[in-house]
Every structure is written in structure tokens, then in C-alpha cells.
Protein backbone atom coordinates (compact mmCIF):
# COMPACT_ATOMS: atom_id res chain seq x y z
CA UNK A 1 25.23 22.17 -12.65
CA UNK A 2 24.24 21.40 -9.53
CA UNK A 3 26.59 19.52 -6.94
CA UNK A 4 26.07 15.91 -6.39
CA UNK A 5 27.37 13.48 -3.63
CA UNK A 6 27.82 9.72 -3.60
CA UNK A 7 27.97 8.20 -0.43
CA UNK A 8 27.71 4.81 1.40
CA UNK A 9 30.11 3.53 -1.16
CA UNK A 10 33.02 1.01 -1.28
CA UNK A 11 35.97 3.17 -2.77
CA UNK A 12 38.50 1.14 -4.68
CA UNK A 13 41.25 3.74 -5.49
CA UNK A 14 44.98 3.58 -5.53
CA UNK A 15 45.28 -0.06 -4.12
CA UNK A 16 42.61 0.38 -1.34
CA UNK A 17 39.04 -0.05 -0.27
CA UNK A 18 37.34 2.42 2.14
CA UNK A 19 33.91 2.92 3.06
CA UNK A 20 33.70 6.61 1.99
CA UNK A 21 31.91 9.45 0.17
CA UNK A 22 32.51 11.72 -3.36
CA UNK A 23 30.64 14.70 -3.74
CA UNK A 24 30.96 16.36 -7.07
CA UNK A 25 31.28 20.11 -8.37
CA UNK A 26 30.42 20.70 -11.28
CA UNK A 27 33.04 18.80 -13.46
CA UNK A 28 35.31 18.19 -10.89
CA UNK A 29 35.61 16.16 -7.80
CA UNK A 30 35.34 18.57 -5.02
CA UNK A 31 35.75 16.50 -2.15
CA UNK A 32 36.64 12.24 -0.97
CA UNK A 33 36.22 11.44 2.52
CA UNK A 34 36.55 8.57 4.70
CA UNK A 35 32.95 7.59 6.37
CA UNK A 36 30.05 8.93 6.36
CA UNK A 37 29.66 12.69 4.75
CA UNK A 38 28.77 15.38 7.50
CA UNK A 39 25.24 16.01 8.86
CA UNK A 40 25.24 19.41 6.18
CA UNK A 41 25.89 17.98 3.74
CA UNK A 42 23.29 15.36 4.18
CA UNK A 43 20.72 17.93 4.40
CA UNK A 44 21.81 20.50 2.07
CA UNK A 45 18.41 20.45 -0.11
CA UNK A 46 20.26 21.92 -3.65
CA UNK A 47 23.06 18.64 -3.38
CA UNK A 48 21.60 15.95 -5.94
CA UNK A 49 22.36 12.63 -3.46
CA UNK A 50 22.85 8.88 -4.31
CA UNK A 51 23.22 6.11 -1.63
CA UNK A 52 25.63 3.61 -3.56
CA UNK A 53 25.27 0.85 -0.51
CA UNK A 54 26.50 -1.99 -0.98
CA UNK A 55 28.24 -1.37 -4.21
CA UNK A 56 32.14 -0.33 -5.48
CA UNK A 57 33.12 3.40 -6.90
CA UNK A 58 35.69 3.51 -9.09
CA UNK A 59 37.52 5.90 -11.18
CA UNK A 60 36.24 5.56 -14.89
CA UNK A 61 38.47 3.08 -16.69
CA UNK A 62 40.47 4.08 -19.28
CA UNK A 63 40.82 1.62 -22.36
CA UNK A 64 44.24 2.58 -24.51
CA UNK A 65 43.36 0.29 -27.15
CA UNK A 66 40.31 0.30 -29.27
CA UNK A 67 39.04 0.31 -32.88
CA UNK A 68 35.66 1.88 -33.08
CA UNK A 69 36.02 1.47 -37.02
CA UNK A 70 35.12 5.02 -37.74
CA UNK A 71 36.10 6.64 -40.26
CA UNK A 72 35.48 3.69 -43.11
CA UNK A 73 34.28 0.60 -41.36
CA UNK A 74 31.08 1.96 -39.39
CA UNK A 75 28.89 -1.09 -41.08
CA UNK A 76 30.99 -3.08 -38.29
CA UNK A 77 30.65 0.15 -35.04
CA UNK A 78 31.40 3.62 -34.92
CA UNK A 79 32.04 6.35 -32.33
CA UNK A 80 29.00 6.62 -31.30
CA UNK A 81 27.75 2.89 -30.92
CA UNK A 82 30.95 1.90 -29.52
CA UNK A 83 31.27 4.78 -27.35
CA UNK A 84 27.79 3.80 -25.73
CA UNK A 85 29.18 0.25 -25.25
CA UNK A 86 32.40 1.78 -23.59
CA UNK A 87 30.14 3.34 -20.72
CA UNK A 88 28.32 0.31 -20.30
CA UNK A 89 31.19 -1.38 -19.63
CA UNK A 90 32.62 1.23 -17.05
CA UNK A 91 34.95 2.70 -19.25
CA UNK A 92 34.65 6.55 -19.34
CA UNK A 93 37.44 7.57 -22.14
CA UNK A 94 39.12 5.72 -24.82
CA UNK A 95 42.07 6.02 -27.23
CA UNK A 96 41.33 5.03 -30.65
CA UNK A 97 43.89 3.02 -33.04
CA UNK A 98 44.48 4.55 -36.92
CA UNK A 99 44.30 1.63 -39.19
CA UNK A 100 40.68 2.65 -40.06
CA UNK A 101 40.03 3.43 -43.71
CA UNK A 102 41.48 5.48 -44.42
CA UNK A 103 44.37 5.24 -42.08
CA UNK A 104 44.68 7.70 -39.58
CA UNK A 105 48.56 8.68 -40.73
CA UNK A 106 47.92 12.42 -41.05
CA UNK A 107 47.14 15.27 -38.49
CA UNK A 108 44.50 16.47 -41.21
CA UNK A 109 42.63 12.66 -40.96
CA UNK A 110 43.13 12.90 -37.16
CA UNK A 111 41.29 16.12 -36.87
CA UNK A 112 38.52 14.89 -38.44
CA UNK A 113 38.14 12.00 -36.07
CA UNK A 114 38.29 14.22 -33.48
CA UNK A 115 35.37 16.39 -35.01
CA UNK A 116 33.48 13.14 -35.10
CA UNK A 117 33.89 12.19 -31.82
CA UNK A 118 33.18 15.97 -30.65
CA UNK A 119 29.36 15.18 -32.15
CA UNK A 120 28.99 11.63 -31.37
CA UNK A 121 31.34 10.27 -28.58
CA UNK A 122 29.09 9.73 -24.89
CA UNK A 123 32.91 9.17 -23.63
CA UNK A 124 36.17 11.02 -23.37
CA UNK A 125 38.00 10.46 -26.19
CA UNK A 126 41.93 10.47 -27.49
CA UNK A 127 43.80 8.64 -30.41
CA UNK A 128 46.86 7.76 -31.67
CA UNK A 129 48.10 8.75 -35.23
CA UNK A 130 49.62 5.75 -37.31
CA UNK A 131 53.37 5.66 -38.69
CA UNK A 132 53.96 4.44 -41.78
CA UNK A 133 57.38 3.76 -44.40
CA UNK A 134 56.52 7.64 -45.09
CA UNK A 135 55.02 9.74 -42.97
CA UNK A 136 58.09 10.31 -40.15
CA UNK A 137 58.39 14.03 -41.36
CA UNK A 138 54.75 14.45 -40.47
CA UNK A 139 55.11 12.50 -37.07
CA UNK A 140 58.04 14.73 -35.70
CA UNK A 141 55.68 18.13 -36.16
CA UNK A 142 52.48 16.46 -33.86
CA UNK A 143 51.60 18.32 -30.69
CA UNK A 144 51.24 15.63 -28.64
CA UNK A 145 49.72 17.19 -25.42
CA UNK A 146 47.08 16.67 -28.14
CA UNK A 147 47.86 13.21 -29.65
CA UNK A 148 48.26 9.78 -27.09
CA UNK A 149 51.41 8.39 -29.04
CA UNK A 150 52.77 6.60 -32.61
CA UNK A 151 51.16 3.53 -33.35
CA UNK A 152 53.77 1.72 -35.18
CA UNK A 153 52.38 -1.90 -36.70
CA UNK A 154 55.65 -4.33 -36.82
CA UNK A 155 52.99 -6.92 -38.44
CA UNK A 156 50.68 -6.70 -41.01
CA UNK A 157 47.27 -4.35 -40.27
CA UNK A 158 44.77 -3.02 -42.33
CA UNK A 159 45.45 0.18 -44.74
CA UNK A 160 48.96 -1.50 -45.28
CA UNK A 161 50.10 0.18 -42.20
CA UNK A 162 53.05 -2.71 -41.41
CA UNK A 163 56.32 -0.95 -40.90
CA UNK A 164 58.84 -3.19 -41.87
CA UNK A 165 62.11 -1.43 -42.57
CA UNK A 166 64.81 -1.87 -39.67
CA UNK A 167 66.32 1.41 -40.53
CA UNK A 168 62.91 3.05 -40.55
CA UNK A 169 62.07 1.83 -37.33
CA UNK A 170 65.50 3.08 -35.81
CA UNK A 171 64.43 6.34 -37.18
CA UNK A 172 61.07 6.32 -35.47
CA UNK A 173 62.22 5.66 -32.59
CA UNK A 174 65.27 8.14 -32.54
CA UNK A 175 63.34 10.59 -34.23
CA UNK A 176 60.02 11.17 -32.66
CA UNK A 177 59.64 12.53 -29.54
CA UNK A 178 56.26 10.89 -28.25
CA UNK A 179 55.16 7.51 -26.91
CA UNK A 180 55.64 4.57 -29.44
CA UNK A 181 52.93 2.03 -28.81
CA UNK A 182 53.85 -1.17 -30.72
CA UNK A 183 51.60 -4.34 -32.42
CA UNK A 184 54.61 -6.72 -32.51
CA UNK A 185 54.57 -9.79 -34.29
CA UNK A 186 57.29 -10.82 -36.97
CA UNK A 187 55.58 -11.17 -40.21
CA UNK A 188 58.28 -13.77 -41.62
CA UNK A 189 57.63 -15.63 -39.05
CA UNK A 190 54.17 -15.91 -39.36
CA UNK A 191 54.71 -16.08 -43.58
CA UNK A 192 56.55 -19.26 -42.66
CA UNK A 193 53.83 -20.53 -40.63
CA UNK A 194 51.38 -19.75 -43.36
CA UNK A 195 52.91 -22.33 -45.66
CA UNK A 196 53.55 -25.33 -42.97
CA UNK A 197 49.76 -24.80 -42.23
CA UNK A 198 48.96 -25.26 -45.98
CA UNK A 199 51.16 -28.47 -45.96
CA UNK A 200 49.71 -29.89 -42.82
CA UNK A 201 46.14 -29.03 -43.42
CA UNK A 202 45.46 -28.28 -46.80
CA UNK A 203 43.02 -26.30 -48.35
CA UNK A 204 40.71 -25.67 -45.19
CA UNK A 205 43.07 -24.58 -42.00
CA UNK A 206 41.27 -25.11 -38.74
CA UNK A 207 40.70 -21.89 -36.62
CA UNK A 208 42.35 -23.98 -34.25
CA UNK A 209 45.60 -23.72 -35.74
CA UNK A 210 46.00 -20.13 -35.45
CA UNK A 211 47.96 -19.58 -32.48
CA UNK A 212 50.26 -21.78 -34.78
CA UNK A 213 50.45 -19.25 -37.09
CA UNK A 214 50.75 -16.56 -35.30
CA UNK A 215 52.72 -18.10 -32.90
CA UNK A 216 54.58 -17.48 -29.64
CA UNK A 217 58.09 -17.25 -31.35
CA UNK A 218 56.63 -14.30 -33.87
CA UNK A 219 54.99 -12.56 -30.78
CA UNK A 220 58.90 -13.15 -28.94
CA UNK A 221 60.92 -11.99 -31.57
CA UNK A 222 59.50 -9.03 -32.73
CA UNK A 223 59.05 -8.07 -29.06
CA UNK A 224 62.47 -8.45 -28.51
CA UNK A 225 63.25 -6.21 -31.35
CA UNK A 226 61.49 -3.42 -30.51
CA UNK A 227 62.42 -3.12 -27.03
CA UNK A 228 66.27 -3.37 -28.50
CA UNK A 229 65.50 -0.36 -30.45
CA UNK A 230 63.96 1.27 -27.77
CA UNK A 231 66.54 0.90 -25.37
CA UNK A 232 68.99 1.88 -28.20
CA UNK A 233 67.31 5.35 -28.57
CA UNK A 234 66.12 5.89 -25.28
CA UNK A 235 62.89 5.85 -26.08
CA UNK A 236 59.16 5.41 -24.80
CA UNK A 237 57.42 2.49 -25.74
CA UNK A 238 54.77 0.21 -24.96
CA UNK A 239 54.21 -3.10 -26.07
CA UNK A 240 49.91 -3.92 -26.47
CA UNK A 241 48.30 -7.19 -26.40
CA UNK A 242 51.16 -9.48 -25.00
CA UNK A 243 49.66 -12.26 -25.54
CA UNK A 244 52.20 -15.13 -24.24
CA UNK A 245 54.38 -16.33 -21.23
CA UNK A 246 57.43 -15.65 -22.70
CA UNK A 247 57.75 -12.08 -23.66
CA UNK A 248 57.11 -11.52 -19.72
CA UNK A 249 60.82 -12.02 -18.84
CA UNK A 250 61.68 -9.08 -21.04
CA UNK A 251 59.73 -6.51 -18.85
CA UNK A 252 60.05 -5.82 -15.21
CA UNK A 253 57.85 -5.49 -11.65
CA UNK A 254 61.14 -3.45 -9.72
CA UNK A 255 60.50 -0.54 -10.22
CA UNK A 256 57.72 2.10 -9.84
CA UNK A 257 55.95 2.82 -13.74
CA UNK A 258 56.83 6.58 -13.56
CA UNK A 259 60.22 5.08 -13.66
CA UNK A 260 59.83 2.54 -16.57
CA UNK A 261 60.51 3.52 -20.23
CA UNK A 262 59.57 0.42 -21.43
CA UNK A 263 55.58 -1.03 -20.24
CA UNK A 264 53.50 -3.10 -21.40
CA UNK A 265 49.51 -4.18 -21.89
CA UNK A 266 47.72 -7.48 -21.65
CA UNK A 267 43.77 -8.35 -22.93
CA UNK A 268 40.80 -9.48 -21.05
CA UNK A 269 40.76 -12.02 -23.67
CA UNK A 270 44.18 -13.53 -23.04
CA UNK A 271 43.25 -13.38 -19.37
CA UNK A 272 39.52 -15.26 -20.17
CA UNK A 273 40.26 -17.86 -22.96
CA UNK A 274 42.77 -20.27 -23.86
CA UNK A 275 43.38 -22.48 -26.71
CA UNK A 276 40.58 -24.83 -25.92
CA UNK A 277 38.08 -22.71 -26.51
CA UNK A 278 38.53 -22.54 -30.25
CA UNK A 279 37.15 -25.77 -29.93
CA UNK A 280 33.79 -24.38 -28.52
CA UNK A 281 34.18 -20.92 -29.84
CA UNK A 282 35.43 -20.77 -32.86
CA UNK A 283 36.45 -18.00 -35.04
CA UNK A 284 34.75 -15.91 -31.89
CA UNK A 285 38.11 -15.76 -30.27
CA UNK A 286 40.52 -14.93 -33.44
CA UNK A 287 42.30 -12.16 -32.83
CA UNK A 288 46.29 -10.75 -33.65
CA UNK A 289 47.74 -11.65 -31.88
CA UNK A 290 46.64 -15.09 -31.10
CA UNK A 291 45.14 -16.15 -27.70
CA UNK A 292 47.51 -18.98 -26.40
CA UNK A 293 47.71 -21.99 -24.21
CA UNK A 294 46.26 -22.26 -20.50
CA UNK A 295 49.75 -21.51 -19.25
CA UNK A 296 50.32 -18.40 -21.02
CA UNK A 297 46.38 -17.12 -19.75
CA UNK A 298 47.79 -18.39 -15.79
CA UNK A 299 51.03 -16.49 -16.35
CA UNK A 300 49.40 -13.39 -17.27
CA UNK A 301 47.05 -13.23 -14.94
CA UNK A 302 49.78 -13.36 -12.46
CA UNK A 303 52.21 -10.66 -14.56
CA UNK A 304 49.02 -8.63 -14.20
CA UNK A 305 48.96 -9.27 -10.31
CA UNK A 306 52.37 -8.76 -9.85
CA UNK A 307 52.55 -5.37 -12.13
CA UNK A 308 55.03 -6.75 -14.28
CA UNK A 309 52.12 -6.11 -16.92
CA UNK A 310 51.08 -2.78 -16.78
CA UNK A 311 48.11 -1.94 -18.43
CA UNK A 312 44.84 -4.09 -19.36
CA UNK A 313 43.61 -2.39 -23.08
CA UNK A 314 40.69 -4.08 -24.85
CA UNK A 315 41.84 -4.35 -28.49
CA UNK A 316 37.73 -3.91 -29.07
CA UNK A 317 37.54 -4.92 -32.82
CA UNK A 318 34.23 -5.38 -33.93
CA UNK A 319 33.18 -7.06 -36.69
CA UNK A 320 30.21 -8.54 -37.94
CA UNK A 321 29.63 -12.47 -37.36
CA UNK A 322 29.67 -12.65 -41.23
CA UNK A 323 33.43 -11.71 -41.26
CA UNK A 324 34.09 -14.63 -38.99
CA UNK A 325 33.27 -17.40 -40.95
CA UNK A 326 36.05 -18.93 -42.77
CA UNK A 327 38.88 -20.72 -41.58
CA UNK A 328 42.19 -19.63 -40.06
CA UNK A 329 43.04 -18.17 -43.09
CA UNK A 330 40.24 -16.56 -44.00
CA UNK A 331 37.89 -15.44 -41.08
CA UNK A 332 38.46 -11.75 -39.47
CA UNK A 333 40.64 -11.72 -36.69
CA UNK A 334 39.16 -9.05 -33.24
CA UNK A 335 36.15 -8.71 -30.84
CA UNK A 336 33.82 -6.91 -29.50
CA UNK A 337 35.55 -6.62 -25.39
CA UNK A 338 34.94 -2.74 -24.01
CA UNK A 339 31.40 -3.76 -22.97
CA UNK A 340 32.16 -6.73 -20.65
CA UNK A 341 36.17 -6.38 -19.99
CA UNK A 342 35.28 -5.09 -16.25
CA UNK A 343 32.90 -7.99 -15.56
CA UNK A 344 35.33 -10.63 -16.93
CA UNK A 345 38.07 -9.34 -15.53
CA UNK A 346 36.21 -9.52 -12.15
CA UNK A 347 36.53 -13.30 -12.61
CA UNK A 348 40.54 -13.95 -12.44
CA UNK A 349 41.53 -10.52 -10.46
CA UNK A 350 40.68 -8.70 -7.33
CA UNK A 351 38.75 -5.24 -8.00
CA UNK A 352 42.06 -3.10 -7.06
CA UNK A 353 44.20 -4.75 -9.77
CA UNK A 354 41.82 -4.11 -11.90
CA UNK A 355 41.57 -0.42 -11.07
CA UNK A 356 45.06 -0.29 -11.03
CA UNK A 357 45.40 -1.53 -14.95
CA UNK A 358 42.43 0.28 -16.41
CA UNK A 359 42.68 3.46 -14.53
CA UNK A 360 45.09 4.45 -12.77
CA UNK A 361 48.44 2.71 -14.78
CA UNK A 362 46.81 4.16 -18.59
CA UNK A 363 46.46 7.67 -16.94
CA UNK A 364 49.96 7.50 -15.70
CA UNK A 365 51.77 6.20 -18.74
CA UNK A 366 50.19 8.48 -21.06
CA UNK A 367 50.07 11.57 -19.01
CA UNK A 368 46.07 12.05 -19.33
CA UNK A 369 45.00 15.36 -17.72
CA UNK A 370 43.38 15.03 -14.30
CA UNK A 371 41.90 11.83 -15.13
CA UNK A 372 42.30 7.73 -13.71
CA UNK A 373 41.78 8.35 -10.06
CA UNK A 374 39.35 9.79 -7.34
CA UNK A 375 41.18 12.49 -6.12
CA UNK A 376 40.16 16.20 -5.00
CA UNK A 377 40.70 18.27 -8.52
CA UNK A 378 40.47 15.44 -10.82
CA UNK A 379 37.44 14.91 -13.44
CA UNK A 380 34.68 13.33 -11.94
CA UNK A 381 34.76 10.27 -13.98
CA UNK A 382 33.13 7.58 -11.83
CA UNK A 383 31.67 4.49 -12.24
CA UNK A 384 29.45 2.44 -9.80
CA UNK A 385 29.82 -1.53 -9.38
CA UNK A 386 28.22 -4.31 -8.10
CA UNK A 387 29.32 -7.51 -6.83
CA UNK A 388 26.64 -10.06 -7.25
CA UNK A 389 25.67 -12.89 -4.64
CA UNK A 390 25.12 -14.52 -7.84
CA UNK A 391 26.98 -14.59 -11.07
CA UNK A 392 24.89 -13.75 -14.24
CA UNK A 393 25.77 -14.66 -17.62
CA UNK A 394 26.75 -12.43 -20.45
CA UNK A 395 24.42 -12.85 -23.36
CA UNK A 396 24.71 -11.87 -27.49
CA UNK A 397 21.22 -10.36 -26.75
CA UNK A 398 22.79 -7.70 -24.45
CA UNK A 399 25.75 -6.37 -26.69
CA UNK A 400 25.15 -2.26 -27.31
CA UNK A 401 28.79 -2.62 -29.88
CA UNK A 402 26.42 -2.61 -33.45
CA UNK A 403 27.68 -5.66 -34.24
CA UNK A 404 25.60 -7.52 -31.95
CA UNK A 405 27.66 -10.26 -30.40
CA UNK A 406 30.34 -11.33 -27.82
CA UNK A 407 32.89 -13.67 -27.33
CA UNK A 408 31.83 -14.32 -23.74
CA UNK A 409 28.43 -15.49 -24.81
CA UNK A 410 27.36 -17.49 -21.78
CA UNK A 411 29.69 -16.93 -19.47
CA UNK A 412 28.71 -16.02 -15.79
CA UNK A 413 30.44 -12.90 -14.53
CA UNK A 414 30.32 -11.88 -10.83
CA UNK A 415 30.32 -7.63 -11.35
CA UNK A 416 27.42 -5.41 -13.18
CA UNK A 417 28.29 -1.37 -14.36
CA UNK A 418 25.25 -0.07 -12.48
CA UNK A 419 25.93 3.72 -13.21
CA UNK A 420 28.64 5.88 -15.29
CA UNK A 421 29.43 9.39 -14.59
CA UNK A 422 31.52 11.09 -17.50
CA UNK A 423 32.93 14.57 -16.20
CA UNK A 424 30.11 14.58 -13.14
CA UNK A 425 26.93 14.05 -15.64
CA UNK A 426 25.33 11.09 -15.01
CA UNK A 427 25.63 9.42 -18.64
CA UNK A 428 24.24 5.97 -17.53
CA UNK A 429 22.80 3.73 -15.69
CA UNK A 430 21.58 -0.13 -16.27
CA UNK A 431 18.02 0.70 -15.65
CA UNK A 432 17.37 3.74 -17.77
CA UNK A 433 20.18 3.28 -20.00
CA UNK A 434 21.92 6.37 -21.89
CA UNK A 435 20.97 9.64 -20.70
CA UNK A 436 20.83 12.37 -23.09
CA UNK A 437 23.28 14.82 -21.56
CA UNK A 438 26.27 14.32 -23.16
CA UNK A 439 29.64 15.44 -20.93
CA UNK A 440 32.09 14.00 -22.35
CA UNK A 441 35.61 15.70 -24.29
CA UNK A 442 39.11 15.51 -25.72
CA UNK A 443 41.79 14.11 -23.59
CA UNK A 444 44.75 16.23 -22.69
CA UNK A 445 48.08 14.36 -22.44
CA UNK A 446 51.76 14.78 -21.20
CA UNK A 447 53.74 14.36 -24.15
CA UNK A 448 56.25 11.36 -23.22
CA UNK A 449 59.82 13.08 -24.73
């Protein structure tokens, strides 16, 4: 493989911006300078070259939170589709969730994800195995240097995943010894809710009214729970999607994250939308939890900012347009996001932020190999950017997830993925698309206990 140098870039890596070079070897990054790269190599005929003036390099984002819907779902995406998307979108690896069907609750139904992914994935890939009311036995023997964490569902999911039991929960907690990435949202609460809404709107429940069902108080309480446990056990967790203002005053921007036993994750699309826009959007934007008022997207964006939030994650969820119809009630909650998260992102939050969320805070918290920065040694996972004089809109017509539509529909974004390099291959680029070399391979992690 032959070497290959990048220069004339803008650099945005670990909360800077330098005019600077990378020249790849092989896999690896071999070298990051300051500058301009040195007369030799310049002229050294057998280094592949690319002048990336006047655009950013970045380390290849890494989205914790997806569900490409493969094993039992692929009508909606799969590995493969949504794996192409991912690159598109700048991200170069992904961890999968395991309420696919069938859930992913076993080492024997992770390992064949994995094989999948081996054949079919253009980007790195990792996953979480699921707990359940019954499978802690099974959790305790996982080797997870191979295995990003326990998702544990404190709300309904599909595959009947929901892990309700105080006492099993304790024991998860106390008991495993690996991350424990939690969906919290307190299901009586939300049962509750369910009825009022009947009362109030009868038979047909406006989409509208589903961040009052899955409201702020379900989101705060079983947030508050978990991290009670947590703290109880002394364990590792992670709270995904925080989706509101007020579970922010339970986490903290003091100290360092390789300190913190206790982070947490925020959306694009609670940093993008707001309640209005079920108005104009529909069921487009229903997703668990629900996306909240304008003061809850502002306060986020600033918890991001201030890295009180530590980790932007997708939640990509596709599902066909079909499944959205329906009311509240009835129409599929999750989006397509992995494709367009950088460019959206690129409207609230300054390029090193986002860098630091998607790359360098996902490697960190889950220990990922050599992987989340530009650094001498690390995986050449690199993505090229472009700031645009002028915006352009995101469009249904451009979507690469197979179900063929976005939230963002018509929205002008200020950043375009021009090229995505998965372990130093060149995977794609937005004028030839996908390449056919395919680089990319399990994630290694640093188990958390």
C-alpha cells in the first residue's frame, strides 16, 4: 500500500486548528506536521499526494449509537447500506445497538453480527450486547476488549428488551464489569401519560403531543435513577440521547472525562429541532426519547459547548416513511441522522466541538484502540471537510440510508464530507462516491472495570 500525504489542510484536532500536513503508512498515520511538508517529500514520485486547500481534516467520527436494523429489520437498512451512509456523513466506525430481531442478548447472536459486518461493513465497526431480566450470567463472561458495553433499556424497546426490575438493575450494575450505556425513560411515567393523552385527545393523538408523553419528568426520573445506582456500585455508565434541560444539572463540566464515571450523550436532532417543528415535520421528528422545547435544544447546545455533555451519538433509526404515518400513538418513533449529523451540527457548533464529541470524547470513553484523533501511530481514519461560502440544502433525493429520506429535508447546512479515509484507503469521496476497496475492521476496546 503505497504511502499517501495530505497537505495544505486545516487540521481540527484536540481543540485546535493548524495549517498542517498527514502523510499516511500503510494503515497508520506515520507522520502530522505543522506547515508545509518538506521539499522530499513533495517530490518523492511513489507518495500518492492530495492538496486538501481550503478545506478541514478531521479524525473520522465515531458514532456510539446506531441501529443499522440488521439482523431482522434490513427492509428498513442494514450494515451495508447504512454503513455507506456512515462514510458519507464523515463517520468512519460505528457501534451498533441490540434490540434488532432478534435481540442481540447473546455472545452467539453477537458473533454473527460481527461476521456480517466482516462481509458488508465499508466502516469500522463495534456493538454493544443487550441485557435483559435474564441474561446477567451471560453478561459477566463477555470479553469486552471485544464488546463496547451493556445496553440496558430502562423503557420499553423492541424485542421486549425493557429492564424493569430495581433489584435486577442493582445487580447489573454491581455485577458486570463493563460500561453500562443506558436508554432512560420511566415507563410508568409515560403509561400515565398514555391515558391523559387518550382523555384529552381521543381516539387520534396529535404527533404533537408526544414530548407529552414521553415527557421531561420520565426522561428526569429515570435518569436520576440510574445514576443513583451507578454511584451506588461504582460503576461506569453513560446516559444516550439526553434529550432535555433538566437532566443537565445531574452531570458535570469540572473535571477532565478520563476522570468521570458517569458521561453522557446528546443528538444532532435535539440540537436541530424543537417542538415546533412537529408542526411542519411531523412524525419525521418522532423519536424516544422525545425532542423538546426551544429551551431544552439552546441548553444543550451550550452543555455540548461547555463539555458538560460529552458525547454527540446519532440514534440513526431508520425506518421506512410508511412506518411513520399514524399518530402519536401509532407512528414509528427514529431517523435516519449518520448521513448529515456533521453538516447539521456545523450549524449550532464550532468545528472543534464537534470533533471533540464525535471523535475524540467516544474514543476516550470507550477505550477504542488507536482510533478518534490524528496522532503519529493512530489509524488513519480521516475525513476531509468543506466549509461552503454558501449553505446548500439537504435533500430526500440525496439519502444513501435505504430508506430514502431525512428529517432535515430542506434545510441549508454550511459543511460537505468531500472525502473519507477508513484505515488509510480512500473509501470515498462526493464525486466518485464508494470506492471498492474496502479497509475497514472490528474495533478493539479498553474494557471500562
Amino acid at each position: 500500500m503505497a504511502r499517501k500525504l495530505i497537505y495544505n489542510a486545516s487540521i481540527v484536532n484536540e481543540g485546535e486548528a493548524f495549517h498542517g500536513y498527514v502523510l499516511i503508512n500503510g494503515q497508520f498515520i506515520e507522520e502530522v506536521g505543522h506547515g508545509e511538508p518538506s521539499v522530499e517529500l513533495i517530490e518523492d514520485g511513489d507518495i500518492e499526494k492530495t492538496d486538501a486547500a481550503g478545506v478541514y481534516l478531521i479524525p473520522g467520527l465515531i458514532d456510539e449509537h446506531v441501529h443499522f436494523r440488521e439482523p431482522g429489520l434490513t427492509f428498513k437498512g442494514d450494515i451495508e447500506s447504512e454503513s455507506k451512509a456512515a462514510l458519507a456523513g464523515g463517520v468512519t466506525s460505528f457501534i451498533d445497538m441490540p434490540n434488532t430481531v432478534p435481540p442481540t442478548v447473546t455472545m452467539e447472536r453477537l458473533e454473527e453480527k460481527m461476521a456480517i459486518a466482516s462481509r458488508t461493513s465499508s466502516a469500522n465497526y463495534g456493538f454493544f450486547i443487550g441485557a435483559t431480566r435474564h441474561n446477567i450470567e451471560e453478561l459477566k463472561t463477555v470479553d469486552y476488549s471485544r464488546v463496547a458495553g451493556v445496553k440496558l433499556f430502562l423503557g420499553s424497546s423492541t424485542g421486549d428488551m425493557a429492564v424493569e426490575d430495581a433489584g435486577m438493575v442493582e445487580r447489573i450494575f454491581a455485577e458486570v464489569p463493563a460500561l453500562i450505556a443506558v436508554h432512560a425513560e420511566d415507563n410508568g411515567v409515560i403509561a400515565a401519560n398514555v391515558v391523559n393523552a387518550k382523555k384529552i385527545y381521543g381516539g387520534y393523538v396529535p404527533v404533537s403531543a408526544h414530548p407529552e408523553i414521553r415527557s421531561r419528568e420520565a426522561c428526569l426520573r429515570s435518569t436520576e435513577f440510574a445514576i443513583s445506582v451507578a454511584r451506588r456500585h461504582g460503576a461506569r455508565l453513560h446516559v444516550m440521547h439526553i434529550s432535555t434541560a433538566d437532566e443537565l444539572g445531574l452531570f458535570t463540566e469540572d473535571i477532565p472525562i478520563e476522570e468521570k464515571c458517569i458521561t453522557c450523550e446528546t443528538c444532532p436532532q435535539y440540537l436541530t429541532f424543537d417542538s415546533s417543528d412537529y408542526v411542519t415535520r411531523g412524525a419525521r421528528v418522532k423519536c424516544n426519547p422525545a425532542i423538546k422545547d426551544a429551551a431544552d435544544r439552546e441548553s444543550l447546545v451550550e452543555a455540548v459547548e461547555s463539555g458538560r455533555i460529552d458525547t454527540i451519538g446519532t440514534d440513526h433509526a431508520p425506518h421506512l416513511l410508511v412506518d411513520k404515518e399514524g399518530d402519536a400513538l401509532h407512528a414509528s418513533s427514529g431517523m435516519p441522522v449518520i448521513q448529515f449529523a456533521l453538516p447539521l451540527l456545523g450549524r449550532v457548533l464550532p468545528i472543534e466541538i464537534i470533533v471533540t464529541a464525535m471523535a475524540h470524547n467516544p474514543a476516550k470513553i470507550y477505550g477504542i484502540d488507536r482510533r478518534g484523533f490524528i496522532r503519529p501511530g493512530y489509524y488513519a481514519d480521516i475525513v476531509m471537510v468543506r466549509h461552503l461560502e454558501t449553505p446548500v440544502a439537504i435533500s430526500d433525493k440525496d439519502v444513501i440510508s435505504r430508506c430514502g429520506w431525512t428529517p432535515a429535508d430542506g434545510i441549508e447546512t454550511p459543511f460537505k464530507v468531500e472525502a473519507t479515509w477508513v484505515n488509510g484507503v480512500l473509501s470515498y469521496t462526493a464525486t466518485h462516491g464508494f470506492l471498492p476497496e474496502s479497509a475497514a475492521c472490528p474495533l478493539k476496546f479498553r474494557p471500562s472495570n
